[in-house]
PDB file of N, CA and C in Angstrom:
ATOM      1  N   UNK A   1      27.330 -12.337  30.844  1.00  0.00           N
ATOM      2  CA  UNK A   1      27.612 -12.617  32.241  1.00  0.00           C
ATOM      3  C   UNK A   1      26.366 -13.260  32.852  1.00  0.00           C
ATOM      4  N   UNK A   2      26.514 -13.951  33.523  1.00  0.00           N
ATOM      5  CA  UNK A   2      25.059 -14.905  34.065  1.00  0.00           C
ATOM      6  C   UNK A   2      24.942 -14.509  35.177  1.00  0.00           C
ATOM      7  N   UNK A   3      23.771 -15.076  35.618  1.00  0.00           N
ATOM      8  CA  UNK A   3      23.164 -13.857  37.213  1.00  0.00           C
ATOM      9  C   UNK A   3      23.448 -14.237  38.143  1.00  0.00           C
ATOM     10  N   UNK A   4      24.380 -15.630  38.142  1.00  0.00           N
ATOM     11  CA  UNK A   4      24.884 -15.953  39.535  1.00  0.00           C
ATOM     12  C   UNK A   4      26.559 -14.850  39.551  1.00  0.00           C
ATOM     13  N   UNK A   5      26.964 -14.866  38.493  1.00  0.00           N
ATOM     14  CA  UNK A   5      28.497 -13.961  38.131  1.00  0.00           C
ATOM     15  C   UNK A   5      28.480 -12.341  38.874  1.00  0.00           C
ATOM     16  N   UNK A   6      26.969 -11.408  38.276  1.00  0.00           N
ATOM     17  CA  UNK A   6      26.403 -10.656  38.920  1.00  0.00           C
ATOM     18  C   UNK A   6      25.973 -10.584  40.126  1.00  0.00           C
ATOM     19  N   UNK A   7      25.366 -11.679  40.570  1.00  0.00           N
ATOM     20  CA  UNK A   7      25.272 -11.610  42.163  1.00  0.00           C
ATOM     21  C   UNK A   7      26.302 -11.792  42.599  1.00  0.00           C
ATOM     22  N   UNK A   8      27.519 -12.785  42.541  1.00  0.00           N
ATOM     23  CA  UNK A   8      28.639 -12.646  43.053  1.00  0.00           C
ATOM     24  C   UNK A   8      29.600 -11.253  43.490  1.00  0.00           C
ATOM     25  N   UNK A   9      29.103 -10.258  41.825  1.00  0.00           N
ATOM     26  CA  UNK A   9      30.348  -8.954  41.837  1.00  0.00           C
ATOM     27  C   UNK A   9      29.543  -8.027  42.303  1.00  0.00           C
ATOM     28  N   UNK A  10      28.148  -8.202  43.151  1.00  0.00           N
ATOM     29  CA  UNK A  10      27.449  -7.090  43.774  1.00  0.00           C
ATOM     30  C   UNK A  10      28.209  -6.968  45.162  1.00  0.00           C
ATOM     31  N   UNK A  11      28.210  -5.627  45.234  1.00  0.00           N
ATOM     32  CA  UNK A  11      29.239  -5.209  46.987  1.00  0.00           C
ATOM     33  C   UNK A  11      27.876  -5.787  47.718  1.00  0.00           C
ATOM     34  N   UNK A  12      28.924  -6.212  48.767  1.00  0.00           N
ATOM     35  CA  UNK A  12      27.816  -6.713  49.876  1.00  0.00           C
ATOM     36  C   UNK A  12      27.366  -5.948  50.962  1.00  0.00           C
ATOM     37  N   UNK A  13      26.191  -5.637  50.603  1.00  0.00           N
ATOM     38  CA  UNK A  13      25.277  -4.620  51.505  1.00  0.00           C
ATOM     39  C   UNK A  13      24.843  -5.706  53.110  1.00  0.00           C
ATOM     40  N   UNK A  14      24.655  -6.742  52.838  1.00  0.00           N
ATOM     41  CA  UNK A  14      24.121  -7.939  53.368  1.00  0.00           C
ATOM     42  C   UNK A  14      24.765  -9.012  53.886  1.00  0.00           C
ATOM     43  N   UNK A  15      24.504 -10.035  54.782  1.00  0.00           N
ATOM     44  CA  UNK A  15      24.906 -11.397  54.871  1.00  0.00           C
ATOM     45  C   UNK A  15      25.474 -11.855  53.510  1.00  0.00           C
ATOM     46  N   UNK A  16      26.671 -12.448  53.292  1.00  0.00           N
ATOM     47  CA  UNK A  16      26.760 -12.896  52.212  1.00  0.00           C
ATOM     48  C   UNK A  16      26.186 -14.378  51.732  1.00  0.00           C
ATOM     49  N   UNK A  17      25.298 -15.044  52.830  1.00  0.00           N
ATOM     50  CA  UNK A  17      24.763 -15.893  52.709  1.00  0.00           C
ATOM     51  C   UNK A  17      23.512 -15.477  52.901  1.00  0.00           C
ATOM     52  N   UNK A  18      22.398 -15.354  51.942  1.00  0.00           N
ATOM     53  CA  UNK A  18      21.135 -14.332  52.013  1.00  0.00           C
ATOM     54  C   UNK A  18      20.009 -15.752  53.220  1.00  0.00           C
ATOM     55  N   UNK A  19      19.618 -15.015  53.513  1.00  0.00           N
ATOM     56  CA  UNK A  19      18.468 -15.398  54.610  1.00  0.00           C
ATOM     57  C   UNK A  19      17.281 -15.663  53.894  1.00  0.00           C
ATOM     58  N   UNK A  20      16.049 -16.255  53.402  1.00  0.00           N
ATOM     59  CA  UNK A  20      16.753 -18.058  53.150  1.00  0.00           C
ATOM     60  C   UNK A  20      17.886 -17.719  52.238  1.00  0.00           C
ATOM     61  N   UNK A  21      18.152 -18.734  52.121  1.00  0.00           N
ATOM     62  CA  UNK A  21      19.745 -19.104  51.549  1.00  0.00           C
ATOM     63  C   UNK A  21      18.761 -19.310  50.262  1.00  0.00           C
ATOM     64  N   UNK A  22      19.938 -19.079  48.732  1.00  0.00           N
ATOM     65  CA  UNK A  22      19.135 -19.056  47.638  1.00  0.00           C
ATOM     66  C   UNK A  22      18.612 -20.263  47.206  1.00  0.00           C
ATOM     67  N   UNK A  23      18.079 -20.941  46.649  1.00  0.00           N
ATOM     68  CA  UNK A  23      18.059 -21.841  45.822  1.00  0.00           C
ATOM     69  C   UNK A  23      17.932 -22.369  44.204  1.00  0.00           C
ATOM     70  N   UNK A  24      19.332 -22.961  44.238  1.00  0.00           N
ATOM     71  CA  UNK A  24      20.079 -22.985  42.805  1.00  0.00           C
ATOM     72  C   UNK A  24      19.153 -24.560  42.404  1.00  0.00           C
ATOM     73  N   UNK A  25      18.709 -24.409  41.314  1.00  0.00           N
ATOM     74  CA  UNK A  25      18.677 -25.654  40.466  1.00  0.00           C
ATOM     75  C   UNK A  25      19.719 -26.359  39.190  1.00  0.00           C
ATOM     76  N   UNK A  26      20.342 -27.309  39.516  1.00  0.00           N
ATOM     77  CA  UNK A  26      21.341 -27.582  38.360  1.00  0.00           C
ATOM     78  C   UNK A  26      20.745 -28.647  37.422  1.00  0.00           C
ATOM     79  N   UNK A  27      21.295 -28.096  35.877  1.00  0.00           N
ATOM     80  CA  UNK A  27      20.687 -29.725  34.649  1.00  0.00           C
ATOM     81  C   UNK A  27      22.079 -30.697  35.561  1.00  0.00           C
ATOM     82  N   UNK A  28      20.714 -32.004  35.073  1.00  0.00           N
ATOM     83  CA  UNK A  28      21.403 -33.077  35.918  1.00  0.00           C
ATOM     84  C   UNK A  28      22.607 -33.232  34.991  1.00  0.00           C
ATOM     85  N   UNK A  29      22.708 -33.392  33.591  1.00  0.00           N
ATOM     86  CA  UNK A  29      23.636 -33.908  32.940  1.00  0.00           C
ATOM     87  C   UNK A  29      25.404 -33.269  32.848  1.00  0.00           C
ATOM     88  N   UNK A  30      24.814 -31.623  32.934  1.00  0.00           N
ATOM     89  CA  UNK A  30      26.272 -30.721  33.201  1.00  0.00           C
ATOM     90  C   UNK A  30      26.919 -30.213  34.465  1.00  0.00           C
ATOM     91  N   UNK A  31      25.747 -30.313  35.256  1.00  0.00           N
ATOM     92  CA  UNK A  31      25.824 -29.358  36.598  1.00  0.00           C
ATOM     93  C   UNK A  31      25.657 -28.057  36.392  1.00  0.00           C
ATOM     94  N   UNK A  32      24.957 -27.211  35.134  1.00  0.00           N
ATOM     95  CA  UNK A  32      24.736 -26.135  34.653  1.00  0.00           C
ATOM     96  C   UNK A  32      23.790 -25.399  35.583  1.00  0.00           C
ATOM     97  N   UNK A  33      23.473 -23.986  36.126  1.00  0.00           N
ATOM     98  CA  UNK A  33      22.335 -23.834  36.656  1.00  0.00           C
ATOM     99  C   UNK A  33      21.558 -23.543  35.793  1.00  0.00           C
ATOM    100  N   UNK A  34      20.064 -24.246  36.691  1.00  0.00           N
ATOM    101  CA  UNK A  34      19.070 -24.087  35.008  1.00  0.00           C
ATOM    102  C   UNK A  34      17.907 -22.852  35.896  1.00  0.00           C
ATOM    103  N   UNK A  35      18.188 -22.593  37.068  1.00  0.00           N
ATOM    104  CA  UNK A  35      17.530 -21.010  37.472  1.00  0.00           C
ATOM    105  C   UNK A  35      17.853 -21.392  39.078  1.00  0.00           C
ATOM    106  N   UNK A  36      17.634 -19.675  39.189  1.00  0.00           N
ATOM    107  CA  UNK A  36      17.686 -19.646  40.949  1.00  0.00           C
ATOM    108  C   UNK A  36      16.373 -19.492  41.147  1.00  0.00           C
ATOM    109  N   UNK A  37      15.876 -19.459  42.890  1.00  0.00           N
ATOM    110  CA  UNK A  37      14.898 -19.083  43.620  1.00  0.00           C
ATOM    111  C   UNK A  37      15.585 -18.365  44.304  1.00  0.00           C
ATOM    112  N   UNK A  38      14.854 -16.878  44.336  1.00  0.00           N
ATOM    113  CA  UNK A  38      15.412 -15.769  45.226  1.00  0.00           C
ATOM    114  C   UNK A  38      14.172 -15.059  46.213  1.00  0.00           C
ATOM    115  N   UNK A  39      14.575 -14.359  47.040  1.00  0.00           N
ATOM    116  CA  UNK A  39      13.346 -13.408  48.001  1.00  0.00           C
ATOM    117  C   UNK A  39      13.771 -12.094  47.807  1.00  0.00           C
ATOM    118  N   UNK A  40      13.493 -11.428  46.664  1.00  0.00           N
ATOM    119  CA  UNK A  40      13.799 -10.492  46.628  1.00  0.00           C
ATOM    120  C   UNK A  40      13.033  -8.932  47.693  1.00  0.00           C
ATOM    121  N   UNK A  41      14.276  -8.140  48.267  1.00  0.00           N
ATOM    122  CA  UNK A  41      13.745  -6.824  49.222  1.00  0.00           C
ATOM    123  C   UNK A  41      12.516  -6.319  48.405  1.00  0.00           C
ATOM    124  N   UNK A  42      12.631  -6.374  47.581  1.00  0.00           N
ATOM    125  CA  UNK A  42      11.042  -5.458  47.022  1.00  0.00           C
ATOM    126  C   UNK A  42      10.301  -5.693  46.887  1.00  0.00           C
ATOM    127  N   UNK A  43      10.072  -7.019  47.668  1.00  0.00           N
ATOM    128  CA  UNK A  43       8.550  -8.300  47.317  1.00  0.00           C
ATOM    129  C   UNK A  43       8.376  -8.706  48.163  1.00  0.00           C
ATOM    130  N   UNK A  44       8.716  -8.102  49.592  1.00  0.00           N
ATOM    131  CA  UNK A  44       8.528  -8.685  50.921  1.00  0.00           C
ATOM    132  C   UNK A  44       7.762  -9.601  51.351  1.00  0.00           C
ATOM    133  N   UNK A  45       8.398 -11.040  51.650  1.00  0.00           N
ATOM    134  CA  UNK A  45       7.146 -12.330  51.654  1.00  0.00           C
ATOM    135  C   UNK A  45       6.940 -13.225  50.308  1.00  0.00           C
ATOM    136  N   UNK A  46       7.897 -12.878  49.096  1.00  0.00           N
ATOM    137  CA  UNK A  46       7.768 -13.287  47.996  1.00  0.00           C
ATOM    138  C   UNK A  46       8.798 -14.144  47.641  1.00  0.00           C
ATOM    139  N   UNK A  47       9.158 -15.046  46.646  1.00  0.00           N
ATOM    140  CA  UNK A  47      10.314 -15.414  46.215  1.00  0.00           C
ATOM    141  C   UNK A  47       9.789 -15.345  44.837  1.00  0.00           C
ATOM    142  N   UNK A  48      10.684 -15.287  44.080  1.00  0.00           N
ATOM    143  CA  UNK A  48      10.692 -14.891  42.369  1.00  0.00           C
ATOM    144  C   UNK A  48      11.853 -16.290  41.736  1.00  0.00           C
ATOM    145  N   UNK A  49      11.830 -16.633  40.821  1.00  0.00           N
ATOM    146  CA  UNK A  49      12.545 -17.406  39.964  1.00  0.00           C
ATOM    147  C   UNK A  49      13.064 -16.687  38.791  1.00  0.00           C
ATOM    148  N   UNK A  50      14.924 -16.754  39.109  1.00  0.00           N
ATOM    149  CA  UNK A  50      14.951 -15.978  38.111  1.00  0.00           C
ATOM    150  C   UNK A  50      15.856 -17.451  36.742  1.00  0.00           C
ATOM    151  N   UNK A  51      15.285 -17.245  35.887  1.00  0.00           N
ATOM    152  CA  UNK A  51      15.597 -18.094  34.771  1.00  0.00           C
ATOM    153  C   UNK A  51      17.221 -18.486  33.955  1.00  0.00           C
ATOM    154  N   UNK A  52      17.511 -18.740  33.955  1.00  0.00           N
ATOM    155  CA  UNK A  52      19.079 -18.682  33.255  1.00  0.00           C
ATOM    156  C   UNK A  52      19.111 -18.989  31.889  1.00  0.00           C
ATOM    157  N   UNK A  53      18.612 -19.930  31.436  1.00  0.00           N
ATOM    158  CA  UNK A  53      18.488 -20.307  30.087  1.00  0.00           C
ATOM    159  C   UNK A  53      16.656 -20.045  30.078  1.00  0.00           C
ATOM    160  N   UNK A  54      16.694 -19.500  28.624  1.00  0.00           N
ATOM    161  CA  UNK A  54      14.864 -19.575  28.515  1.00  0.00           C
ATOM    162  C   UNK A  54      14.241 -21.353  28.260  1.00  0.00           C
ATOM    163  N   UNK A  55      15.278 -22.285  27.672  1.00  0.00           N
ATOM    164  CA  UNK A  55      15.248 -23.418  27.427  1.00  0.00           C
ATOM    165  C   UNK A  55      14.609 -24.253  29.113  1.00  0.00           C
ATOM    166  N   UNK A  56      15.001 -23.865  30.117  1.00  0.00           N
ATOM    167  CA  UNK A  56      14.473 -24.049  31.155  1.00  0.00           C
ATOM    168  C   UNK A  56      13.528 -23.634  31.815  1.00  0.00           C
ATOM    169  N   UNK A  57      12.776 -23.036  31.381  1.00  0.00           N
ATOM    170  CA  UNK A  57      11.434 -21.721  31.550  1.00  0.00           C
ATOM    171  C   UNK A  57      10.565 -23.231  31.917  1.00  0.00           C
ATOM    172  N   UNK A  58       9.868 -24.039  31.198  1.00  0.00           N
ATOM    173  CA  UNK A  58       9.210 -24.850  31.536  1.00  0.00           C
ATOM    174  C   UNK A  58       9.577 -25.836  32.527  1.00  0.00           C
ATOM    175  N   UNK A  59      10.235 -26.530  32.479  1.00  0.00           N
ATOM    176  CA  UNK A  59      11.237 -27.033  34.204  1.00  0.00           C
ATOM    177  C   UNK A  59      10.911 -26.111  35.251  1.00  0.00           C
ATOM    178  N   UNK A  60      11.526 -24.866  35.079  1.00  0.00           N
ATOM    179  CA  UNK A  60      11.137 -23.977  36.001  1.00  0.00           C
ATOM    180  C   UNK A  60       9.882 -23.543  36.616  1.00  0.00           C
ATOM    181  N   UNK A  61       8.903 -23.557  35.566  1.00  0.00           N
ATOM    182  CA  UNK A  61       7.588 -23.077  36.125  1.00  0.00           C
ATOM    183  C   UNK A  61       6.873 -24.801  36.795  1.00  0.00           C
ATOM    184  N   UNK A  62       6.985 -25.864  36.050  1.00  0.00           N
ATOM    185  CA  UNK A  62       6.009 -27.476  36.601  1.00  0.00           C
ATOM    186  C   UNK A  62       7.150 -27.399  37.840  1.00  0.00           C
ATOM    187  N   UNK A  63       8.508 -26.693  38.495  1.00  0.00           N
ATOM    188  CA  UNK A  63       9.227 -27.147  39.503  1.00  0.00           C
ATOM    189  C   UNK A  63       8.762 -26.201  40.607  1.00  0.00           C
ATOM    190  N   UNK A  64       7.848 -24.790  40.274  1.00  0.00           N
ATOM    191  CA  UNK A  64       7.714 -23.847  40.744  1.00  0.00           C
ATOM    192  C   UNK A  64       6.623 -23.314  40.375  1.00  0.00           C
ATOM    193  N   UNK A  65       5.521 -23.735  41.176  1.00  0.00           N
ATOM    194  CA  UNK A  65       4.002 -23.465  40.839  1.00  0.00           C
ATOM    195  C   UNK A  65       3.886 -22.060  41.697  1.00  0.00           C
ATOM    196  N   UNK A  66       3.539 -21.178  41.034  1.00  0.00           N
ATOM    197  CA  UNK A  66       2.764 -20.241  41.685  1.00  0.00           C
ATOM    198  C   UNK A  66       3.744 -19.046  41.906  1.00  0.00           C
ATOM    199  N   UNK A  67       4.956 -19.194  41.467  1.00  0.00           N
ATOM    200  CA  UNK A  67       6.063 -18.292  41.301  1.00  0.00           C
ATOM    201  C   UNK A  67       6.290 -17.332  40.284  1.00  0.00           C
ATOM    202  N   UNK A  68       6.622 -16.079  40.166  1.00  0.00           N
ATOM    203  CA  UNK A  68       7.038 -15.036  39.502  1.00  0.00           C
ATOM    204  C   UNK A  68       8.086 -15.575  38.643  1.00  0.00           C
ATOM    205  N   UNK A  69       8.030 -15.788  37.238  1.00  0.00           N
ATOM    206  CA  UNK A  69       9.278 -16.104  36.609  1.00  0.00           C
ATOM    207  C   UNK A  69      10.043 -15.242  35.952  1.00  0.00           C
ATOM    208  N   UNK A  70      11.348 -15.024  35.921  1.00  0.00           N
ATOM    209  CA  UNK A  70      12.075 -13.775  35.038  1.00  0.00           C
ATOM    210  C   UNK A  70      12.854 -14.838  34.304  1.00  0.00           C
ATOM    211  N   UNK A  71      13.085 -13.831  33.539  1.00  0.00           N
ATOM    212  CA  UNK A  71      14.512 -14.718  32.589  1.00  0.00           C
ATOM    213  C   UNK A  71      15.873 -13.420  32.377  1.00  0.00           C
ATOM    214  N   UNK A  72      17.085 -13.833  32.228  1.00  0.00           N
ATOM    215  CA  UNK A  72      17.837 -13.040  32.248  1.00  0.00           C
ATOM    216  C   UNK A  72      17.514 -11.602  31.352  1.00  0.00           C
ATOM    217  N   UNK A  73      17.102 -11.928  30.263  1.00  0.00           N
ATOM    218  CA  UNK A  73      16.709 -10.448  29.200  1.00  0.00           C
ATOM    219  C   UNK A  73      15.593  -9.393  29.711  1.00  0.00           C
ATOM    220  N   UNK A  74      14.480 -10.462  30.801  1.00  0.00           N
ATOM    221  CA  UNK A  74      13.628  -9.324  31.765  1.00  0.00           C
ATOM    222  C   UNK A  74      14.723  -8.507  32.879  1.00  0.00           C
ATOM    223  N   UNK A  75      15.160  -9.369  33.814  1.00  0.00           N
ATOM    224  CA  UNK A  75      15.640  -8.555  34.736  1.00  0.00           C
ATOM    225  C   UNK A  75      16.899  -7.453  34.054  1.00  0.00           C
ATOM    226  N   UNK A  76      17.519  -7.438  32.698  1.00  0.00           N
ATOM    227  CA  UNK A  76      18.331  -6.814  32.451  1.00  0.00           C
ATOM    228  C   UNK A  76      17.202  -5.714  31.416  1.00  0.00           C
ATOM    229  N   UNK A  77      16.098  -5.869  31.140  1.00  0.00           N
ATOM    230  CA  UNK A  77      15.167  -5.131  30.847  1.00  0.00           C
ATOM    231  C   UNK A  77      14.820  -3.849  32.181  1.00  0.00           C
ATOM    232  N   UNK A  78      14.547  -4.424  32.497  1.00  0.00           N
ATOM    233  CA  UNK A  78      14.405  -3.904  34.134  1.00  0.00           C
ATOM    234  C   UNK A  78      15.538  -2.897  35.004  1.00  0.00           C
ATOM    235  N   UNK A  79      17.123  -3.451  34.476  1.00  0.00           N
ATOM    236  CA  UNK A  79      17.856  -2.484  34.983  1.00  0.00           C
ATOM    237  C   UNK A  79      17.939  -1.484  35.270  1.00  0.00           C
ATOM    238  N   UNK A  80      17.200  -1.131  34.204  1.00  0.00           N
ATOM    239  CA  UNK A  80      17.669   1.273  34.218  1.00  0.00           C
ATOM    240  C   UNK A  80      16.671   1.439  35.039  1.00  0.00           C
ATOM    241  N   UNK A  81      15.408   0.474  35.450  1.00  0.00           N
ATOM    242  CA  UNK A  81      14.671   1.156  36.397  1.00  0.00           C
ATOM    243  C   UNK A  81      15.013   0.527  38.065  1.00  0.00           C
ATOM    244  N   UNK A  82      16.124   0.012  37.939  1.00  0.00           N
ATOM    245  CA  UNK A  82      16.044  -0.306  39.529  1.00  0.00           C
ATOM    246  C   UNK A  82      16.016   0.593  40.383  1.00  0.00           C
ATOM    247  N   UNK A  83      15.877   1.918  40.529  1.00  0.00           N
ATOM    248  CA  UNK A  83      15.912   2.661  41.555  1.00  0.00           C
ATOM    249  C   UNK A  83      14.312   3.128  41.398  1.00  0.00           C
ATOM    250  N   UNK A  84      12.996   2.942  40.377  1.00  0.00           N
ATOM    251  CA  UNK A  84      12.144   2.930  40.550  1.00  0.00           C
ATOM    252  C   UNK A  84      10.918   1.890  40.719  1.00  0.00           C
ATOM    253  N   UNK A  85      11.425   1.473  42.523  1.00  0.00           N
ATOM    254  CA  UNK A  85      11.073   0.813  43.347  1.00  0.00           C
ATOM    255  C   UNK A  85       8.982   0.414  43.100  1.00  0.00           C
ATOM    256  N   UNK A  86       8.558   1.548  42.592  1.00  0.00           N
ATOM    257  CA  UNK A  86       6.790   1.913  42.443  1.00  0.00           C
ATOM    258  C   UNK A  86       6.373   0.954  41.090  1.00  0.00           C
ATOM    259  N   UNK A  87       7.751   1.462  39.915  1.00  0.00           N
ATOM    260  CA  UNK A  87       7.160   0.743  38.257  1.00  0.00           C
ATOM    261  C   UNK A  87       7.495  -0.637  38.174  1.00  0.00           C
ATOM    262  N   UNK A  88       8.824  -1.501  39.418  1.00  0.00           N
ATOM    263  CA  UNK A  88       9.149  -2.036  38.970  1.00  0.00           C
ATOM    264  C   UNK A  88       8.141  -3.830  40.208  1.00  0.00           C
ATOM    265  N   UNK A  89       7.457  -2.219  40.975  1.00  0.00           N
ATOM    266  CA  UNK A  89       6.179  -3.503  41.441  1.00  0.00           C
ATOM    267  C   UNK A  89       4.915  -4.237  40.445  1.00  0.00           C
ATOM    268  N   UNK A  90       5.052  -2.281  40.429  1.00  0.00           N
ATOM    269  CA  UNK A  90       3.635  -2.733  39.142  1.00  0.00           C
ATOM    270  C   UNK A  90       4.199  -3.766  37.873  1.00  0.00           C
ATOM    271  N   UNK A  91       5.265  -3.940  37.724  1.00  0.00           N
ATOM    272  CA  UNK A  91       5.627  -4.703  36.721  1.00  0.00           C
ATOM    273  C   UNK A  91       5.331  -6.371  37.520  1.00  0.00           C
ATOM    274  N   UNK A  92       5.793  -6.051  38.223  1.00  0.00           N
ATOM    275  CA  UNK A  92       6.052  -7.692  39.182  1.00  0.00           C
ATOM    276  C   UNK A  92       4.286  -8.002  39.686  1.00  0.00           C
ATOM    277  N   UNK A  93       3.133  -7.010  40.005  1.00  0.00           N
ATOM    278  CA  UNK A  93       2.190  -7.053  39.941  1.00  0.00           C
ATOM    279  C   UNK A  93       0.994  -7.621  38.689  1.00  0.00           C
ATOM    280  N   UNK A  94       1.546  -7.065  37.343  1.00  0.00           N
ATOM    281  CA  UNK A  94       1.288  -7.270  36.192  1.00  0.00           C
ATOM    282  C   UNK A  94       1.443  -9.084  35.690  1.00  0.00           C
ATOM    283  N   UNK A  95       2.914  -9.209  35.802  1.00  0.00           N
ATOM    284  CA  UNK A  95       3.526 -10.859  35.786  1.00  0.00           C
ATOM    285  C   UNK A  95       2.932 -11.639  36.379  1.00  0.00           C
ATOM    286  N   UNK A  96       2.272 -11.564  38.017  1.00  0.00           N
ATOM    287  CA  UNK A  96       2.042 -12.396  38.899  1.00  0.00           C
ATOM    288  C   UNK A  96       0.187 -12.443  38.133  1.00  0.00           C
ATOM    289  N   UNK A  97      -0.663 -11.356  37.909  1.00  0.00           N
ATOM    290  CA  UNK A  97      -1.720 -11.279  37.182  1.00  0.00           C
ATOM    291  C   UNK A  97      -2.034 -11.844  36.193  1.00  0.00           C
ATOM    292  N   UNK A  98      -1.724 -11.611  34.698  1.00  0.00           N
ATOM    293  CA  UNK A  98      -1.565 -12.225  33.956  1.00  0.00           C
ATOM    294  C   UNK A  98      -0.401 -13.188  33.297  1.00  0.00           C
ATOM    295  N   UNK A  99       0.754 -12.915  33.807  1.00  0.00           N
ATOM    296  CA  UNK A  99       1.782 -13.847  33.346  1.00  0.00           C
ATOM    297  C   UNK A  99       2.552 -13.110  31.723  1.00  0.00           C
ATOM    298  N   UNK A 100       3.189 -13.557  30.953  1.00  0.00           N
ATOM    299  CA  UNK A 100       3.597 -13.085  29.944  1.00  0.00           C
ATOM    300  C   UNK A 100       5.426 -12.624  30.138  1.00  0.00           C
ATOM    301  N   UNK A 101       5.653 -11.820  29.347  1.00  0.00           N
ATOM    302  CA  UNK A 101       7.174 -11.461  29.636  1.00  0.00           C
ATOM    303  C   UNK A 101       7.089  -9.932  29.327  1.00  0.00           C
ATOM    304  N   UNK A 102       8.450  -9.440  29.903  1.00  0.00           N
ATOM    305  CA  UNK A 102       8.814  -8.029  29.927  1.00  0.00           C
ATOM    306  C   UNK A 102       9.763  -7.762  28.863  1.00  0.00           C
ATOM    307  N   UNK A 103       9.241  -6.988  27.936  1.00  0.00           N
ATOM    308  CA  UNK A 103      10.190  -6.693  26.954  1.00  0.00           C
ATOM    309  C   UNK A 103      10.948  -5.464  26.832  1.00  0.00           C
ATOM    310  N   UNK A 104      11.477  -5.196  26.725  1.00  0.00           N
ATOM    311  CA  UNK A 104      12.725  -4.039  26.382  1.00  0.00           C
ATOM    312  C   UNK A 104      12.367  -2.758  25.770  1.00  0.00           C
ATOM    313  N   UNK A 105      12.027  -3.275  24.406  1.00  0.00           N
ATOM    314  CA  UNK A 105      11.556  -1.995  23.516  1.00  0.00           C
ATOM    315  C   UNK A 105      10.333  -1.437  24.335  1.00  0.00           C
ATOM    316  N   UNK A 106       9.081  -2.389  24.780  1.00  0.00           N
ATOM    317  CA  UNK A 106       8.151  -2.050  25.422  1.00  0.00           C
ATOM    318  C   UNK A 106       8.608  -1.021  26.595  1.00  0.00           C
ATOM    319  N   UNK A 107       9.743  -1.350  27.047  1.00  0.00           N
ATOM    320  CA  UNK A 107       9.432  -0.610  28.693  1.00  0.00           C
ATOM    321  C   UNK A 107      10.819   0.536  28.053  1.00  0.00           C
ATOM    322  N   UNK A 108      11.273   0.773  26.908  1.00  0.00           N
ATOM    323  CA  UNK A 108      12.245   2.291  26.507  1.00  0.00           C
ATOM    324  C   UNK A 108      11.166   3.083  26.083  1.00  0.00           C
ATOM    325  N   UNK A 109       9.724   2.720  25.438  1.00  0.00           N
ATOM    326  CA  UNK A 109       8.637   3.169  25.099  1.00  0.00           C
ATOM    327  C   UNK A 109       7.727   4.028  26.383  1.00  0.00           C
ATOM    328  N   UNK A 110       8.063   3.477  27.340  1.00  0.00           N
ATOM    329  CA  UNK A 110       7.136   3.568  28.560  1.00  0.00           C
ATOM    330  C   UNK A 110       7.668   4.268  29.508  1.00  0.00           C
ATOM    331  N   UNK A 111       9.205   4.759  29.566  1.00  0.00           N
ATOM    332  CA  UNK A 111      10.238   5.502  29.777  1.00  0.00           C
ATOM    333  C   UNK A 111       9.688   7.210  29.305  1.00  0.00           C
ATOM    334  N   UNK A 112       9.742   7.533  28.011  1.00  0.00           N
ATOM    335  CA  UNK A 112       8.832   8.387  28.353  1.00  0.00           C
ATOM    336  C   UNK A 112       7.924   9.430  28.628  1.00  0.00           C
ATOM    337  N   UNK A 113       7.046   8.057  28.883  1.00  0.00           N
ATOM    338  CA  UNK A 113       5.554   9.080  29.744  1.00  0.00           C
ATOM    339  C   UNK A 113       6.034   9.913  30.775  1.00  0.00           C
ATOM    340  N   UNK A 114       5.112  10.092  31.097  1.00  0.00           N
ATOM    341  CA  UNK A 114       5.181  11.024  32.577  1.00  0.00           C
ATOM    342  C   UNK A 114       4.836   9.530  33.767  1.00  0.00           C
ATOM    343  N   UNK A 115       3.162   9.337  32.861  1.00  0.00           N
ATOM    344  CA  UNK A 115       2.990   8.158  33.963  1.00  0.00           C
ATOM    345  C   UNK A 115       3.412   6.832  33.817  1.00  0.00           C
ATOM    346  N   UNK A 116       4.497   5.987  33.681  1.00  0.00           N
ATOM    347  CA  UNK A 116       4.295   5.160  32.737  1.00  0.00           C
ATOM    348  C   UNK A 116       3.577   3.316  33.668  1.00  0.00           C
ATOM    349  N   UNK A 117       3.050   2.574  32.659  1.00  0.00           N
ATOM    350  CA  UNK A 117       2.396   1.515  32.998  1.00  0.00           C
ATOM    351  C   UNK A 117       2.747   0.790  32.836  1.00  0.00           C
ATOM    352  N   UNK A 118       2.597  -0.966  33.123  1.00  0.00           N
ATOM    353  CA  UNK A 118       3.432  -2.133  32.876  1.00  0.00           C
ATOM    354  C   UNK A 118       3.640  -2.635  31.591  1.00  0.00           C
ATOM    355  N   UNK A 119       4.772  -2.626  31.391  1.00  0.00           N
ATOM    356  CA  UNK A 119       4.304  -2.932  29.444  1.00  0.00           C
ATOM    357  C   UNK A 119       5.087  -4.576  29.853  1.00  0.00           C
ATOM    358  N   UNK A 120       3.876  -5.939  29.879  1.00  0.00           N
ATOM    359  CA  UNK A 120       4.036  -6.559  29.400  1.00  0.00           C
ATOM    360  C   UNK A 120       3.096  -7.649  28.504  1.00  0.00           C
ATOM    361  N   UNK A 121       3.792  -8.530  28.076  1.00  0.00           N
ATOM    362  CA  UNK A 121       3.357  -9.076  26.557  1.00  0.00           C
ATOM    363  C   UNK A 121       2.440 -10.309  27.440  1.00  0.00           C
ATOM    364  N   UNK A 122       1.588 -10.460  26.938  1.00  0.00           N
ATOM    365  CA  UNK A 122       0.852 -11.742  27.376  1.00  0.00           C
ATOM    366  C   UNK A 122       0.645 -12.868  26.589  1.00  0.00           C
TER     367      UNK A 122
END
């Protein structure tokens, strides 16, 4: 399921037109989206790029200097902790620092601690 499908079947807590309004990038040749720009509530003042194909990761970052990049396998990495609002800064803290990706096995590993820390790959 792709993350515009998911944002679509999320109940709407919100405007259904988010404030800024998102911004979709499409490949010129299919009309495919090749990532969004979002402002996500937990980054107040931030916008994040979230990736759709990893094949577009580079497009994405020379189109989007200075931006947080995810790709679909991070933010679904990330799932089981969405209600921990604290790990899933320090994660977004970590990314914006050194850069790298969020892996899966890393963060079921980091699950757990008691304390756990950003597990990503650089």
């Amino acid at each position: 399921m792709s993350l515009l499908s998911k944002l679509a079947e999320t109940p709407v807590a919100k405007p259904s037109q988010p404030s800024p309004p998102i911004n979709i990038s499409h490949a010129a040749n299919s009309g495919d989206t090749k990532w969004v720009v979002i402002a996500p509530d937990i980054f107040p003042g931030e916008e994040i790029v979230c990736v759709i194909d990893p094949a577009y990761l580079k497009d994405a970052e020379a189109e989007n200097p200075g931006l947080v990049i995810y790709t679909l396998s991070e933010i679904d990495a990330l799932t089981p902790f969405e209600h921990d609002t604290e790990f899933r800064r320090k994660i977004h803290l970590a990314k914006k620092t050194f850069g790298g990706f969020v892996r899966k096995a890393d963060l079921e590993k980091e699950k757990v601690e008691t304390h756990p820390t950003p597990a990503v790959t650089v």
